[in-house]
Protein backbone atom coordinates (compact mmCIF):
# COMPACT_ATOMS: atom_id res chain seq x y z
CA UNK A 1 -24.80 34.04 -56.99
CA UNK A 2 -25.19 36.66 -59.59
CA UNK A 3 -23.25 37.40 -62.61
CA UNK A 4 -21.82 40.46 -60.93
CA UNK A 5 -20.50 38.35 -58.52
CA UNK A 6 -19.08 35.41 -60.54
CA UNK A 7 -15.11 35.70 -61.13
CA UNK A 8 -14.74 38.48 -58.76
CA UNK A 9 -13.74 37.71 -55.92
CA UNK A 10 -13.96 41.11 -54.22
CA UNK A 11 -18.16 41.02 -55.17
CA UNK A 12 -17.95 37.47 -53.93
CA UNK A 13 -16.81 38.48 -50.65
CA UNK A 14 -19.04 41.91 -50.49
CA UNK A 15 -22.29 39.64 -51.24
CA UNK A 16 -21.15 37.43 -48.58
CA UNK A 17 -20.93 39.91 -45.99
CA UNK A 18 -24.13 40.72 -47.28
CA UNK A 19 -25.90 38.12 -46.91
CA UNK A 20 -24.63 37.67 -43.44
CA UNK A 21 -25.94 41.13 -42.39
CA UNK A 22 -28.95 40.66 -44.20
CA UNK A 23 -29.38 37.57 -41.75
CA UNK A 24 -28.25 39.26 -38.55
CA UNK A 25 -31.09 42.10 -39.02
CA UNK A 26 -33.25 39.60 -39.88
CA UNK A 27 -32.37 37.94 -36.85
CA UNK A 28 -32.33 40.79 -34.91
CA UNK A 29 -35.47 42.21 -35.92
CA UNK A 30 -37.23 38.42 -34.97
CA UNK A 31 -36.18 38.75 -31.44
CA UNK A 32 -37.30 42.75 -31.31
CA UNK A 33 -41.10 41.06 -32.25
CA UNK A 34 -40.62 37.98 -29.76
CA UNK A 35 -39.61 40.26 -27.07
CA UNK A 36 -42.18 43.08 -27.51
CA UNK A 37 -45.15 40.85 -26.91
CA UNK A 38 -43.54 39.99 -23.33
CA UNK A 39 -44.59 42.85 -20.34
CA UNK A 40 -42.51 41.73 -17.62
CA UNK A 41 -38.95 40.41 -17.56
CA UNK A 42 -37.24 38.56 -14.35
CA UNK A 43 -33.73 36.58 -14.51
CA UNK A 44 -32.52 34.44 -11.92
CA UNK A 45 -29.14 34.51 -10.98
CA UNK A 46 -27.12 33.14 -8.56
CA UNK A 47 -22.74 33.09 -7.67
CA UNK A 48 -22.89 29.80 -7.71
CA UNK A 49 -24.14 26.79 -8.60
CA UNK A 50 -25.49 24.63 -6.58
CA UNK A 51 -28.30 26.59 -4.49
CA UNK A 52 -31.44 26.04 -5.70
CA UNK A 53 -31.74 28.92 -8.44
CA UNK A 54 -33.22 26.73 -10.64
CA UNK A 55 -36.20 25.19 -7.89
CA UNK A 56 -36.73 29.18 -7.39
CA UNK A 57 -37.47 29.89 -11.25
CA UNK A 58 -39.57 27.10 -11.46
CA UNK A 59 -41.83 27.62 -8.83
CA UNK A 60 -41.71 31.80 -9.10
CA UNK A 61 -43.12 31.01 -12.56
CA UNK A 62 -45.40 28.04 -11.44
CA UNK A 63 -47.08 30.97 -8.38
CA UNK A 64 -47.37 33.14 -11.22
CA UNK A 65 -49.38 31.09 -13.62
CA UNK A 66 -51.41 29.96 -10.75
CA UNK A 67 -52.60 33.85 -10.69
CA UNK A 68 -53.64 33.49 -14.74
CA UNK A 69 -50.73 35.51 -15.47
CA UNK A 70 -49.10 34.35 -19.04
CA UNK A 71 -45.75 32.75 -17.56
CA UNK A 72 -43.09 31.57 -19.49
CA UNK A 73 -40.17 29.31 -17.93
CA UNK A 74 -36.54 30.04 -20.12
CA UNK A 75 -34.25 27.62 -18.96
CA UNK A 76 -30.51 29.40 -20.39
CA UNK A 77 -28.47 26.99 -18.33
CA UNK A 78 -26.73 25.00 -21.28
CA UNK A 79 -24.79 23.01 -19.23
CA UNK A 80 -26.73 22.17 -16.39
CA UNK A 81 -30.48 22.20 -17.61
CA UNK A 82 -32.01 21.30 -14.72
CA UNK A 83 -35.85 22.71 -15.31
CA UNK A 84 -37.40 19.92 -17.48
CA UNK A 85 -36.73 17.53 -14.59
CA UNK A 86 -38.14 20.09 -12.05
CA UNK A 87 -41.27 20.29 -14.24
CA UNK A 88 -41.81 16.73 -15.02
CA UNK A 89 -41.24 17.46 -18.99
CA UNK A 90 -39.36 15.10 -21.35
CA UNK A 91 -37.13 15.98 -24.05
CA UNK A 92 -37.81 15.72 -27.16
CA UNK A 93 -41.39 17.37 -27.22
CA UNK A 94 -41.12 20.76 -28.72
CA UNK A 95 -42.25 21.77 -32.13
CA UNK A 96 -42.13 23.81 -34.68
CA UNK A 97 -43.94 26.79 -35.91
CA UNK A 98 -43.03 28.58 -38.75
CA UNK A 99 -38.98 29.22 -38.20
CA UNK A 100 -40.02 29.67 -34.42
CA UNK A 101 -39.48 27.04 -31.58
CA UNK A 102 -42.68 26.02 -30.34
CA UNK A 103 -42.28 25.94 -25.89
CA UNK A 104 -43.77 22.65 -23.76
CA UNK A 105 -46.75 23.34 -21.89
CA UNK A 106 -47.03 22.97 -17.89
CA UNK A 107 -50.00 24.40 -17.49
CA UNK A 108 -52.39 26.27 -19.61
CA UNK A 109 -51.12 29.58 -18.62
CA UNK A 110 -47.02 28.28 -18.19
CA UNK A 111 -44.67 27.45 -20.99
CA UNK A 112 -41.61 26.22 -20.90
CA UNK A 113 -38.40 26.40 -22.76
CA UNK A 114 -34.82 24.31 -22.18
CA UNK A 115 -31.97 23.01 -23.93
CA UNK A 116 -32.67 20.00 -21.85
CA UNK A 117 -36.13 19.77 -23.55
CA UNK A 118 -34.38 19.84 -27.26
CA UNK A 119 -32.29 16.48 -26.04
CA UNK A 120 -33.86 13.05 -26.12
CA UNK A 121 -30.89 11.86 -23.93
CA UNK A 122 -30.77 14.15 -21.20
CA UNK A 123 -27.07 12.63 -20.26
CA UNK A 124 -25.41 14.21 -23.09
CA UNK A 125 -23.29 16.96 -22.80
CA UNK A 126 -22.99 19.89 -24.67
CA UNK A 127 -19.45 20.79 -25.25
CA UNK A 128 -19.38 23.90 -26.46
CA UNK A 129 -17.06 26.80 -26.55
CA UNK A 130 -18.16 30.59 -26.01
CA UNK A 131 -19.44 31.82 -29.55
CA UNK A 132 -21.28 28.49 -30.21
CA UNK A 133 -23.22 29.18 -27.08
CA UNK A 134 -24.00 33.03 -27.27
CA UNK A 135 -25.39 31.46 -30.81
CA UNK A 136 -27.70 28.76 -29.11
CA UNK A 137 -28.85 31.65 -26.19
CA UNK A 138 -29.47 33.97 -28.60
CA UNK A 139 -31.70 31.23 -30.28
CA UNK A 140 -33.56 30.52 -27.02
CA UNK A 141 -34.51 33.87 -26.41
CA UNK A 142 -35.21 34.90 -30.12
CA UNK A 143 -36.55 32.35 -31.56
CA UNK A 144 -39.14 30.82 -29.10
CA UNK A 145 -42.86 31.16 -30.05
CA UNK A 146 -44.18 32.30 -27.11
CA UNK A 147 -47.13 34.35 -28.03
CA UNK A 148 -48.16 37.04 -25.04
CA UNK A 149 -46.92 36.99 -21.72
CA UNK A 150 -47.57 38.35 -18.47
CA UNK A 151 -44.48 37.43 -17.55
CA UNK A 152 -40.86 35.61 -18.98
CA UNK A 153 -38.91 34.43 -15.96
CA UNK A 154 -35.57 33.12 -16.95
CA UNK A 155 -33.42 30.64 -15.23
CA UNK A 156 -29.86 32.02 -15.73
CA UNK A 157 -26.22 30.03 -15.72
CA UNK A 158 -24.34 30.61 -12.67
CA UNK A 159 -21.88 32.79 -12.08
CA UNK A 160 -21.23 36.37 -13.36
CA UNK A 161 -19.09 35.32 -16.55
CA UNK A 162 -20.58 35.74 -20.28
CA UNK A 163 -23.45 33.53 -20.47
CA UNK A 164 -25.26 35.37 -18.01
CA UNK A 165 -24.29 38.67 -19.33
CA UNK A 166 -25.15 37.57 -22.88
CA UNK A 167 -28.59 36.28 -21.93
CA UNK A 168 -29.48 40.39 -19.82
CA UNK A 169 -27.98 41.92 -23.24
CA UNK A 170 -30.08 40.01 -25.11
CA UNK A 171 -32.68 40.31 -23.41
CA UNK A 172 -32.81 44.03 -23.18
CA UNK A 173 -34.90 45.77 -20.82
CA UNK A 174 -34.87 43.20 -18.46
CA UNK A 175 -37.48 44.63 -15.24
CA UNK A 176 -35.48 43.06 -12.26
CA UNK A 177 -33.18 40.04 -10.95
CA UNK A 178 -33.50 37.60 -7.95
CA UNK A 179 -29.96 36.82 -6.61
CA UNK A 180 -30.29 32.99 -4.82
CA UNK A 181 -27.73 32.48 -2.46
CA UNK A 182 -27.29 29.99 0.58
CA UNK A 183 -25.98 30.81 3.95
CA UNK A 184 -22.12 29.48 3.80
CA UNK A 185 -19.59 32.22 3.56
CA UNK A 186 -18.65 30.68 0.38
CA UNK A 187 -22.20 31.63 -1.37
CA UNK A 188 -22.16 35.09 0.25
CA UNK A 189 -18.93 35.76 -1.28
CA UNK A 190 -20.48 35.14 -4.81
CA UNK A 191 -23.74 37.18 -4.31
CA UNK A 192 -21.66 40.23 -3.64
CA UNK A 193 -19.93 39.78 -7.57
CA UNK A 194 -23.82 39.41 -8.63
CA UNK A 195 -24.94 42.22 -6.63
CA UNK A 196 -21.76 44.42 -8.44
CA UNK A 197 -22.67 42.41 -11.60
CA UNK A 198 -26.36 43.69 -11.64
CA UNK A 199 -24.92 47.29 -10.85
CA UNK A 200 -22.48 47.47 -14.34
CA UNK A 201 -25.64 46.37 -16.32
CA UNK A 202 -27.75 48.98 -14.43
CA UNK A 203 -30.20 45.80 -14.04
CA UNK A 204 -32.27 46.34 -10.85
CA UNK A 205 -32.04 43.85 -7.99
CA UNK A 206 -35.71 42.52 -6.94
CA UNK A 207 -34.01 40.82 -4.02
CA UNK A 208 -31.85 38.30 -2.21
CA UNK A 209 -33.38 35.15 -1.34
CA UNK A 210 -31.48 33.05 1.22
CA UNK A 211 -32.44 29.42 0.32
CA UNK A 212 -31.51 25.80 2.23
CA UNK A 213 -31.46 28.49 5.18
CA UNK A 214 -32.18 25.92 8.35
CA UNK A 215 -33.99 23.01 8.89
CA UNK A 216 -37.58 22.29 10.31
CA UNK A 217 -38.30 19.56 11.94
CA UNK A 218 -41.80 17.76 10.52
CA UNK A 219 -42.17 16.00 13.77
CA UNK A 220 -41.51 18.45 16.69
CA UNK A 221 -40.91 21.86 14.56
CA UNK A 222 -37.61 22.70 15.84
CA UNK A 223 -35.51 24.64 13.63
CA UNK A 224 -31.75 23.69 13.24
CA UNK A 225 -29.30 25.89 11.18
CA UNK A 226 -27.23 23.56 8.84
CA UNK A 227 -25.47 25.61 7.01
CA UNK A 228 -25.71 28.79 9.14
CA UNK A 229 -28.96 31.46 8.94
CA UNK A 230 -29.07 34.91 8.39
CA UNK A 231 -26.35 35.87 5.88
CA UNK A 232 -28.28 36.38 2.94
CA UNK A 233 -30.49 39.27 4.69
CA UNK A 234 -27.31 40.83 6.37
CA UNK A 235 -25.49 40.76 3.22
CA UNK A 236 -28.47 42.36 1.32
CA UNK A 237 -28.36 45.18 4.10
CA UNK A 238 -24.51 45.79 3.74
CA UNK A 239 -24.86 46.01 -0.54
CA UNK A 240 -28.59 48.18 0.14
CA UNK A 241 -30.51 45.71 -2.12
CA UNK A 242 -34.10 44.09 -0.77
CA UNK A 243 -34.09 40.90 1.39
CA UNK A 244 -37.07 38.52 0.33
CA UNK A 245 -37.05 36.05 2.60
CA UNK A 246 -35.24 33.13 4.00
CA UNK A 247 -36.55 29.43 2.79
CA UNK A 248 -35.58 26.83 5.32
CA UNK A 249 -34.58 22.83 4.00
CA UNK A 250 -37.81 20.93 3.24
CA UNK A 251 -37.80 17.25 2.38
CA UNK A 252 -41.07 17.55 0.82
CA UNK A 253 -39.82 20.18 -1.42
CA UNK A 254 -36.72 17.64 -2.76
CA UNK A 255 -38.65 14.57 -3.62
CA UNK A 256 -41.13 17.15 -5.41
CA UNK A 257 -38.83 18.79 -7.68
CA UNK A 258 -37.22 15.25 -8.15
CA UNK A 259 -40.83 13.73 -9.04
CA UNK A 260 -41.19 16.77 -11.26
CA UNK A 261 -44.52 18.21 -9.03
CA UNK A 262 -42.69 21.77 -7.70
CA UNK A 263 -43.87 22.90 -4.31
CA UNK A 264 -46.13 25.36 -5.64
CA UNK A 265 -48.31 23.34 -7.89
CA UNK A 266 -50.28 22.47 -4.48
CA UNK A 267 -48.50 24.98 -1.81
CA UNK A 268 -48.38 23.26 1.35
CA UNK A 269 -48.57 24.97 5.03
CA UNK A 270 -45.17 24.14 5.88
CA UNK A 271 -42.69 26.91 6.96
CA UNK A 272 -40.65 26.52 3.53
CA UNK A 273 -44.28 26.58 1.57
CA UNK A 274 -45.33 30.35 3.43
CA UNK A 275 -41.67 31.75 2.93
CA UNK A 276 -41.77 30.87 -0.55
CA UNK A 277 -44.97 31.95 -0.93
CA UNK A 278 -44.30 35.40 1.01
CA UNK A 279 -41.00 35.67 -1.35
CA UNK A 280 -42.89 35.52 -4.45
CA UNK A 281 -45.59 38.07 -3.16
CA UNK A 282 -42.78 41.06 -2.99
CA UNK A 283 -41.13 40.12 -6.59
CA UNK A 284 -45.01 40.42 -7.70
CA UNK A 285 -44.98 43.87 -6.26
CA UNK A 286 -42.41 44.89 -7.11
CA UNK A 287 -42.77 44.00 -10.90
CA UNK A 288 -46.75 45.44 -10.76
């Protein structure tokens, strides 16, 4: 501390506060750089928890690094990382660079960054209260080596509360956001508050997708509606937002993301493989 400083403890506390601003721009002015050497941004959001926003992020970003676009995967979902697992990546295996996180590699054109990746045990919890994790999302996003990207598609928490919105304001200048939603009443009730959410931000809506929507049958090809059909696009009608497609129950698609290969590593010619594929062709077009 300087001399100025000592025995006064009004100087004390005004070199304090600056230090603490002299962080925060420094801080501030990090992220700025990290975030101007990404072109596109896309968040996934969903009501709820529970269907399948995360098995959408990761294979939007795998289809996109399969085009040798620069893809990066940013898991923001502190309490339920669920991305490393869908990728096949331990924890543990990140590095540093400088004062910057270094992301795990997928592929040579995807990297990937989680909370979940950060933890060698992946069973413990993070118990954390609301300004200790706007700190740790602001960390994600800011300080993340990523390099250049084509494209930064981030997996957001669920809901509509303020880890999503800190992770958008954060963000800033976010291009679009997929809302995930299944076909129950319950879910549909939820993508309405994200539809609304995306509206207050001014954040435009890329599309609904309506996920877990039916089952086909591998042996005879019959579809069977489990959970009901047809909400997602009716809803996205009634709020005057894009529908992008409806992605029926696939078996092959569960033990994938469970075995850490997501279905479009190796897109198979299944119905759920062509209406993923078909989704993921209109959020490229409409980010062009």
């Amino acid at each position: 501390m300087s001399s100025t400083c000592q025995g006064n403890s009004s100087h004390q506390g005004a070199c304090g506060q600056s230090t603490a601003e002299m962080q925060r721009i420094n801080e501030q002015m990090e992220m700025q750089e990290t975030l101007r050497n990404i072109r596109r941004k896309i968040v996934v959001l969903s009501g709820k928890g529970g269907v399948g926003k995360s098995s959408v992020a990761a294979n939007l970003s795998v289809a996109l690094s399969r085009k040798g676009l620069k893809t990066g995967l940013l898991d923001t979902d502190l309490h339920g990382p669920s991305i490393p697992t869908l990728l096949g990546l331990k924890g543990g295996v990140t590095g540093q660079q400088e004062n910057m996180m270094e992301p795990a590699s997928f592929s040579d054109t995807l990297k990937v960054m989680s909370i979940g990746l950060l933890l060698e045990d992946q069973s413990q919890a993070m118990v954390w209260r609301g300004p200790a994790k706007h700190g740790v999302i602001k960390q994600l996003i800011g300080s993340v080596a990523w390099g250049k990207l084509d494209y930064l598609v981030v997996d957001c928490p669920p809901g509509t509360g303020d880890e999503p919105l800190s992770v958008i304001q954060l963000l800033q200048d976010v291009d679009g956001a997929i809302i995930v939603t299944t076909p129950q009443d319950l879910a549909l009730v939820d993508v309405r508050k994200s539809v609304t959410f995306c509206g207050h931000l001014k954040l435009p809506v890329i599309g609904v997708i309506e996920n877990m929507s039916g089952y086909v049958c591998p042996h005879c090809g019959e579809n069977a509606d489990i959970f009901k059909s047809g909400g997602g696009e009716r809803l996205a009608e009634e709020m005057g937002v894009p529908f992008l497609g409806r992605i029926p129950l696939d078996p092959g698609m569960v033990s994938g993301g469970d075995a850490g290969q997501p279905c479009m590593v190796a897109p198979a010619d299944t119905p759920a493989g062509r209406a993923m594929q078909e989704a993921f062709e209109k959020v490229i077009a409409f980010s062009a």
